[in-house]
Protein backbone atom coordinates (compact mmCIF):
# COMPACT_ATOMS: atom_id res chain seq x y z
CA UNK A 1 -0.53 10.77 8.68
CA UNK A 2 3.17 12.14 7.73
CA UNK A 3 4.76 11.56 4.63
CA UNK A 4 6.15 8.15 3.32
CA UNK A 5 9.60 9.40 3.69
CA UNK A 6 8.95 10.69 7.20
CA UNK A 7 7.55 7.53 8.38
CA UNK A 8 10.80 5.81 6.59
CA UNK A 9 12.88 7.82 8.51
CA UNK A 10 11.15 7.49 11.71
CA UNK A 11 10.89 3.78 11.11
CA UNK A 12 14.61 3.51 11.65
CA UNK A 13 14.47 5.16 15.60
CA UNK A 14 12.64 2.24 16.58
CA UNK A 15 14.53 -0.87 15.57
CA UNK A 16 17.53 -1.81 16.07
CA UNK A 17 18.23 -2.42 11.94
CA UNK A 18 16.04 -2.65 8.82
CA UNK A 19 16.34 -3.28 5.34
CA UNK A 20 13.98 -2.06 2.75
CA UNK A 21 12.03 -5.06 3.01
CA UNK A 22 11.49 -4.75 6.49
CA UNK A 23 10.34 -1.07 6.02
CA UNK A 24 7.43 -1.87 3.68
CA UNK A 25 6.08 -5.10 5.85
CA UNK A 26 6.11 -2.56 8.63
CA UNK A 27 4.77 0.18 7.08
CA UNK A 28 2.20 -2.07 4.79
CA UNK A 29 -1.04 -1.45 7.00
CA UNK A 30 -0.64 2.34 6.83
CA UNK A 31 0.42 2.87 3.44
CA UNK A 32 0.30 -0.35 1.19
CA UNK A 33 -1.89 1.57 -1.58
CA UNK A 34 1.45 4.35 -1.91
CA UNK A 35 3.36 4.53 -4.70
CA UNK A 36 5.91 4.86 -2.71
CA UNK A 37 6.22 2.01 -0.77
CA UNK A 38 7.67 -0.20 -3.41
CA UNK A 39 10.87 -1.37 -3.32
CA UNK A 40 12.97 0.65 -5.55
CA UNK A 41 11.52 3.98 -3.74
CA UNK A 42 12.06 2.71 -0.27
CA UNK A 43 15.57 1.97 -0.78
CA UNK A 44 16.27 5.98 -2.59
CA UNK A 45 14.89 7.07 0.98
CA UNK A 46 16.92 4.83 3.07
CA UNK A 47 20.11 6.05 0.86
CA UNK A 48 19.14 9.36 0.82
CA UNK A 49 18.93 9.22 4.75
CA UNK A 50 22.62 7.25 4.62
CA UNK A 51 23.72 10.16 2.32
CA UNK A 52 22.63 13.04 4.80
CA UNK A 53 23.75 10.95 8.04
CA UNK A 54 20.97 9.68 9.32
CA UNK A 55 21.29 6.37 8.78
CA UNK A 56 24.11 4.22 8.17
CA UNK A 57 24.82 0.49 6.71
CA UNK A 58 24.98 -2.32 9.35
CA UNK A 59 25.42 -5.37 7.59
CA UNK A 60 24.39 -7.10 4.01
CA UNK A 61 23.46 -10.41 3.11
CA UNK A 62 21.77 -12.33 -0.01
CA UNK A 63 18.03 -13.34 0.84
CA UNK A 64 16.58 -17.19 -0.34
CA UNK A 65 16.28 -15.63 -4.17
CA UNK A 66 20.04 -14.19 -4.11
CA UNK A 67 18.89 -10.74 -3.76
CA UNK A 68 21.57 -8.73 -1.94
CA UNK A 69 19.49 -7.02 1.41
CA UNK A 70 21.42 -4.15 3.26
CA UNK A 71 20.75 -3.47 6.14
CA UNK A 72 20.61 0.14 7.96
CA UNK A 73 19.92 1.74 11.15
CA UNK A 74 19.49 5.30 13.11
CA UNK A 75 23.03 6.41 14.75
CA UNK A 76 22.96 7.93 17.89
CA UNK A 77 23.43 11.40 16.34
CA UNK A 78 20.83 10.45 13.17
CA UNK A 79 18.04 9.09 15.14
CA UNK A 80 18.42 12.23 17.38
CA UNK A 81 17.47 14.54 14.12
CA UNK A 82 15.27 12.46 13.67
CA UNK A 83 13.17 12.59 16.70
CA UNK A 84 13.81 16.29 16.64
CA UNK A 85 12.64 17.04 13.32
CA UNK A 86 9.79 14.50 12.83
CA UNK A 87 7.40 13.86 16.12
């Protein structure tokens, strides 16, 4: 199993977008009992990746409770790293 923040990353080279609620329902089976995988952690990963280029925002919109979702995904050049750095 690779790190929470691995699988984050890698998450993002195989959809087309995500937001941090669509990391954690697709990384629930493999590591729902992390501390991690909770909301406020998910989304530091997913902005640390935007920070270092990996990712970058796609779109935003405010969900059925009015919470603002943001939506990322892997560039070209980001999901490459990726790939290259976690198999």
């Amino acid at each position: 199993m690779r790190p929470l923040n691995f699988a984050i990353l890698k998450h993002f080279t195989t959809v087309k977008e995500a937001c941090a609620d669509d990391v954690i329902a697709a990384l629930q089976g493999e590591y729902g009992n992390f501390k991690g995988l909770k909301k406020p952690a998910v989304i530091e990963a997913i902005m640390t990746g935007e920070a270092n280029g990996l990712l970058e925002e796609t779109r935003y919109e405010l969900d059925s409770k009015g919470e603002l979702k943001v939506y990322y995904h892997a560039n070209k050049e980001g999901a490459a790293t990726i790939n290259m750095y976690i198999k």
